[in-house]
Protein backbone atom coordinates (compact mmCIF):
# COMPACT_ATOMS: atom_id res chain seq x y z
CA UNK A 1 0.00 0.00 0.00
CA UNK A 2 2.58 2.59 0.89
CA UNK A 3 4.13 1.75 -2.65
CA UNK A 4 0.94 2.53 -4.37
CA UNK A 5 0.89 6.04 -2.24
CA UNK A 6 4.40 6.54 -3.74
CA UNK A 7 3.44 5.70 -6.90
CA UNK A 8 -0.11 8.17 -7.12
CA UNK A 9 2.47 11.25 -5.41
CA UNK A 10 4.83 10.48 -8.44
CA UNK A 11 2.26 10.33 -10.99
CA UNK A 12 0.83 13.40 -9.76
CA UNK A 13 4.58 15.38 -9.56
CA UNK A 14 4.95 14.43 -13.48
CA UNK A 15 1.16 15.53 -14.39
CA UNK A 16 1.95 19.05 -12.11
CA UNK A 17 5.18 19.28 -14.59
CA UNK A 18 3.08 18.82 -17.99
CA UNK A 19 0.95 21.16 -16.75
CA UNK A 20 3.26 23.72 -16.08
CA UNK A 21 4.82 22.77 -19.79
CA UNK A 22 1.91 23.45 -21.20
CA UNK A 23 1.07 26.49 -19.47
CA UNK A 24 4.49 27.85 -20.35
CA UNK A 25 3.73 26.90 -23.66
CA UNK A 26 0.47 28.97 -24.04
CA UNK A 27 2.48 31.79 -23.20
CA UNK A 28 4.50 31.24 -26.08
CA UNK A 29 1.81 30.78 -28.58
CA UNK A 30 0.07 34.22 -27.24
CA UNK A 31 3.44 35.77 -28.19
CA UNK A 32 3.59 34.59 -31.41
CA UNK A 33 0.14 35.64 -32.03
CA UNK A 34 0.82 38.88 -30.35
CA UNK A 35 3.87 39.55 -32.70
CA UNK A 36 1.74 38.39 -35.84
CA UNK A 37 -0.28 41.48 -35.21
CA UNK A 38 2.48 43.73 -34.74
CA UNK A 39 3.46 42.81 -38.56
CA UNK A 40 0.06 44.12 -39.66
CA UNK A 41 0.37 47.46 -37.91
CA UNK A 42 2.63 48.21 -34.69
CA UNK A 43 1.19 48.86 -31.91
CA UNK A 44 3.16 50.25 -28.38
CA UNK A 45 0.70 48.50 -25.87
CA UNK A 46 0.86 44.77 -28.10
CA UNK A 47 4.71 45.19 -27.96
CA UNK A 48 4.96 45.91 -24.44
CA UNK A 49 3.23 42.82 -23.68
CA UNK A 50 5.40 40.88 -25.70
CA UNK A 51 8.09 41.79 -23.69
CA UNK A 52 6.44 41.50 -20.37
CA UNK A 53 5.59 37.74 -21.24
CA UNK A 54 8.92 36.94 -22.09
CA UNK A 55 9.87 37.90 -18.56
CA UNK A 56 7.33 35.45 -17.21
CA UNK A 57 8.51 32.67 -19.38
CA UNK A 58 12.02 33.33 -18.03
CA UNK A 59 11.00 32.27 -14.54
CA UNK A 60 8.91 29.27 -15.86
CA UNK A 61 12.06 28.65 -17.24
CA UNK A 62 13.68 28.49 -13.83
CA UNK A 63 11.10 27.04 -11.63
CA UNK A 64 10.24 24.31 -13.90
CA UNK A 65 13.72 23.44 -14.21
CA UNK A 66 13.96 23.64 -10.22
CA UNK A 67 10.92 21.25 -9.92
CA UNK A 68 12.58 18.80 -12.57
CA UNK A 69 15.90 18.68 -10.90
CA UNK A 70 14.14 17.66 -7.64
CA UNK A 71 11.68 15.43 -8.67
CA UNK A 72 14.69 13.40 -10.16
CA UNK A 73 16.87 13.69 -6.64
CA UNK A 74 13.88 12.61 -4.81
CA UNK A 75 12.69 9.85 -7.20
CA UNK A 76 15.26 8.55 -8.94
CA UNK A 77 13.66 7.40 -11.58
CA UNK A 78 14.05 5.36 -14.24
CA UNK A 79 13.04 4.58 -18.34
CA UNK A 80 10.18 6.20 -19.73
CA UNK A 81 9.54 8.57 -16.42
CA UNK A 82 13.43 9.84 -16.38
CA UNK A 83 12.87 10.63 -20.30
CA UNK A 84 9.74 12.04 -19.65
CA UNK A 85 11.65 14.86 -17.13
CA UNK A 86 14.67 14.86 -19.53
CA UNK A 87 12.10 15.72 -22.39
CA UNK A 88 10.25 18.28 -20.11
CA UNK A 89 13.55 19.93 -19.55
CA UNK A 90 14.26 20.42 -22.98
CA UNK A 91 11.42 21.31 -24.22
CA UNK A 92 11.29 24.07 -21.48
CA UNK A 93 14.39 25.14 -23.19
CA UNK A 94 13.30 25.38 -26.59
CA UNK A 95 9.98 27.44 -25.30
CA UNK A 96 11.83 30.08 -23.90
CA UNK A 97 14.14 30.34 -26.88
CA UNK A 98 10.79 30.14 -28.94
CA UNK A 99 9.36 33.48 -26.60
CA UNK A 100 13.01 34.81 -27.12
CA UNK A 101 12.89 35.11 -30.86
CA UNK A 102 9.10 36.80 -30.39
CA UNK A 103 10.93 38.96 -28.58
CA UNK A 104 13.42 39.40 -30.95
CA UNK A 105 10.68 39.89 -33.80
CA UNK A 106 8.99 42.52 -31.94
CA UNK A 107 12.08 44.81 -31.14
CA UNK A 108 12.82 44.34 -34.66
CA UNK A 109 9.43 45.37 -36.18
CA UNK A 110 9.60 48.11 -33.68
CA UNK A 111 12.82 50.00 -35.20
CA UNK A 112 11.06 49.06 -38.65
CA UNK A 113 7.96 51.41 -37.42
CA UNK A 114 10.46 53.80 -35.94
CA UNK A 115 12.54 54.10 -38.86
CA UNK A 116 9.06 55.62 -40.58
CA UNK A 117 10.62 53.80 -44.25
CA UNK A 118 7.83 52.40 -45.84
CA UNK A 119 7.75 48.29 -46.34
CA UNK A 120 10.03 46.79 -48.99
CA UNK A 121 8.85 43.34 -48.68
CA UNK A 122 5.53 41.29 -48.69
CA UNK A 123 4.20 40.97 -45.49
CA UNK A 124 1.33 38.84 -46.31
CA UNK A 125 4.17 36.38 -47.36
CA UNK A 126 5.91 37.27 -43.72
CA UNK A 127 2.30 36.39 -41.72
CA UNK A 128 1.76 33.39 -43.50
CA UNK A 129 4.97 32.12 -42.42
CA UNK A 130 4.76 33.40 -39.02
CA UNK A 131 0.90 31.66 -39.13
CA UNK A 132 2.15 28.14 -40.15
CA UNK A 133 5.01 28.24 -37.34
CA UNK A 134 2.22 28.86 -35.00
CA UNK A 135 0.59 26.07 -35.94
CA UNK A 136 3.17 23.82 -35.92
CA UNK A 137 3.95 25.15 -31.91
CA UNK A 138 0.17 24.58 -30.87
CA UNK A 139 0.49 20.98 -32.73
CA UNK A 140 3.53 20.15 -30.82
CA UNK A 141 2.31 20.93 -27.69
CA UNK A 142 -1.14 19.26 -28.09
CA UNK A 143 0.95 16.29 -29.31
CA UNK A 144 3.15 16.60 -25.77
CA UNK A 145 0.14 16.48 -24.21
CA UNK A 146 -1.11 13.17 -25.92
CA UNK A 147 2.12 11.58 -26.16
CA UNK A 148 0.80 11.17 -30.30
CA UNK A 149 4.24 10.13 -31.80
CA UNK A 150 2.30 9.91 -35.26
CA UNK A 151 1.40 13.50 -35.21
CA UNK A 152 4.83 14.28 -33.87
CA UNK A 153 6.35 12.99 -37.06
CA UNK A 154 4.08 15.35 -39.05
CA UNK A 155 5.31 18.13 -37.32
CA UNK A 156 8.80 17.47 -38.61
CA UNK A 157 7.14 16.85 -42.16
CA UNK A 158 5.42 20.35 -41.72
CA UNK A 159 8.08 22.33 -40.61
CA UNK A 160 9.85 21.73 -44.05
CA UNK A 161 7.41 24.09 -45.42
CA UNK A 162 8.57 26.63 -43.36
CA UNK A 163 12.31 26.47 -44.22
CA UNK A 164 11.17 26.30 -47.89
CA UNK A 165 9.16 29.67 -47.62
CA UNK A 166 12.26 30.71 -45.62
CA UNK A 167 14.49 30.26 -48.52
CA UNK A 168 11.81 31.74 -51.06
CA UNK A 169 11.83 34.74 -49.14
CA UNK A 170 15.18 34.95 -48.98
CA UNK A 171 15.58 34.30 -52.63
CA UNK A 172 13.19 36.62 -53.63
CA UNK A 173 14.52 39.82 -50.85
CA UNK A 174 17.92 39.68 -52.53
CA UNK A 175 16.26 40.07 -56.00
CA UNK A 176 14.55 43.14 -54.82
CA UNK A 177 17.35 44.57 -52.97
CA UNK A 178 20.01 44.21 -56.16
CA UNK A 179 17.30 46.54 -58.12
CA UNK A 180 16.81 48.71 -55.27
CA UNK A 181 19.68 49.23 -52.90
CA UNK A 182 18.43 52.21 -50.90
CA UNK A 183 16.09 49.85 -49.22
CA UNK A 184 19.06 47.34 -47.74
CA UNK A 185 18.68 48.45 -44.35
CA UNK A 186 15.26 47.52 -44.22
CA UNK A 187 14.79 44.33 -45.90
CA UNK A 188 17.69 43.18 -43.66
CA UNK A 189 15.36 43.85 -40.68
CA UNK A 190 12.49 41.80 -42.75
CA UNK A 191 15.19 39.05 -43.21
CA UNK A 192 15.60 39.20 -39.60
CA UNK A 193 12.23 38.79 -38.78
CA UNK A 194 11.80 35.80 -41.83
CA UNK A 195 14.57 33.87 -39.87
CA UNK A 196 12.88 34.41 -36.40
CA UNK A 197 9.99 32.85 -37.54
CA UNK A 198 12.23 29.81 -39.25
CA UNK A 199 13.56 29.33 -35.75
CA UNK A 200 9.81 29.03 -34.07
CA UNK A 201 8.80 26.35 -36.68
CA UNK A 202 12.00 24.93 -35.64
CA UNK A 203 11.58 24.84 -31.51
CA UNK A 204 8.08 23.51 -32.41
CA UNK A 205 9.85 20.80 -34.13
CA UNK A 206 12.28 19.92 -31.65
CA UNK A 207 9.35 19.41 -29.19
CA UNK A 208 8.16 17.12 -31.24
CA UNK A 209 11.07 14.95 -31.48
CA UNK A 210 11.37 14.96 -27.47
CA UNK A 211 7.51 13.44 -27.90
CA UNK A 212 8.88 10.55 -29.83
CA UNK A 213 12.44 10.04 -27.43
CA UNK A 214 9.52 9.64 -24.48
CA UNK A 215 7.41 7.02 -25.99
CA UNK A 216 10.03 5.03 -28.26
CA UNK A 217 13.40 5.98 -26.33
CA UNK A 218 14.81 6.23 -29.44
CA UNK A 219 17.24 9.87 -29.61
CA UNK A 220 15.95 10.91 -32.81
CA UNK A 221 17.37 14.23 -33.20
CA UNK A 222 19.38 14.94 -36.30
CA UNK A 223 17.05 12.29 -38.28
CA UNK A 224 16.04 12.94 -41.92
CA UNK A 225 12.19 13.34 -42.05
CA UNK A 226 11.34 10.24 -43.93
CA UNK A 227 13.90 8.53 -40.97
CA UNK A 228 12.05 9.73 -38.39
CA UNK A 229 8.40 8.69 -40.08
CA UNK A 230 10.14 5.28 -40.27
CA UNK A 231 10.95 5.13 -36.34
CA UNK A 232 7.78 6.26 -35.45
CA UNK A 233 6.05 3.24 -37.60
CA UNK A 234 8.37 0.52 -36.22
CA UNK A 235 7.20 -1.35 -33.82
């Protein structure tokens, strides 16, 4: 009986941890979102409280890091729970970096408005991008929730579209800038923003991966997407 007490505190340790995951994720996603706006039309309230959720994310950071490190001291414990709080400290990581390069996107579209120069690039091209890396974060972290290895795997699949519209972005910026080289300055801050978003899609992806180390074990980090479909489908 006392081992089945054990056992329901344990459990309920890990479930406090996902929760706080997944609350630490939301704040992400309302950055993102937040920052999405600021692309249509800055605004100095919507970037202040960009910034001001970063700072919360920062100690989520910390005190879900804290909680990890004791629940392993205390616990000790072993195969899929020990990956599950490796995973959950990783994928801590990659949300704050995630809410770091909002950040990064807001200050950046805020010395665009600043600069008073008027857009040299498509933004509608910028927002869809910034759209489909949202997606892929809310998918991740619904997929985290479930423990869904198969729509883990898609995530990876998905965030190639991102680095493609990445590149086309990039491709088609340096066209425009070669024809008009007044406006450098500001489609480098554009290009800025473009890779931001690239690195979003990217955290959301990583999560993913951490889904599929937790249920398979399997470190698959580094895997070629049609690899990593192949993992998730072996038995």
């Amino acid at each position: 009986m006392p081992d089945k007490h054990l056992s329901s505190q344990f459990d309920a340790e890990l479930n406090q941890l996902s929760t706080k995951l997944l609350e630490m994720g939301g704040l992400v996603e309302s950055q993102v979102s937040l920052v999405l706006e600021l692309l249509n039309a800055f605004n100095a309230s919507t970037f202040s409280q960009v910034i001001e959720e970063e700072q919360h994310l920062n100690r989520l950071e910390v005190e879900i890091d804290d909680e990890v490190n004791n629940v392993i001291a205390r616990r000790q414990p072993a195969a899929r729970d020990l990956r599950l709080l490796m995973a959950t400290s990783k994928c801590v990581t990659n949300l704050e970096r995630a809410g770091d390069e909002a950040r990064k996107i807001a200050k950046r579209l805020r010395r665009i408005h600043e600069s008073g120069v008027v857009s040299v690039v498509n933004i509608i091209e910028l927002r869809n991008s910034g759209e489909m890396a949202l997606r892929i974060l809310r998918d991740a972290l619904d997929a985290f929730a479930r423990m869904d290895i198969v729509a883990a795997a898609q995530i990876a699949r998905d965030d190639k579209a991102i680095d493609n519209e990445f590149r086309a972005f990039v491709r088609r910026l340096v066209v425009y800038l070669n024809n008009a080289p007044w406006a450098i300055s500001n489609g480098l801050d554009y290009l800025f923003v473009a890779k931001a978003i690239e690195r979003i899609g990217d955290h959301a992806t990583n999560i993913a991966e951490f889904v599929i180390y937790v249920v398979k074990g399997q470190d698959v980090r580094h895997l070629t997407v049609e690899q990593l479909e192949e993992e998730v489908l072996r038995g």
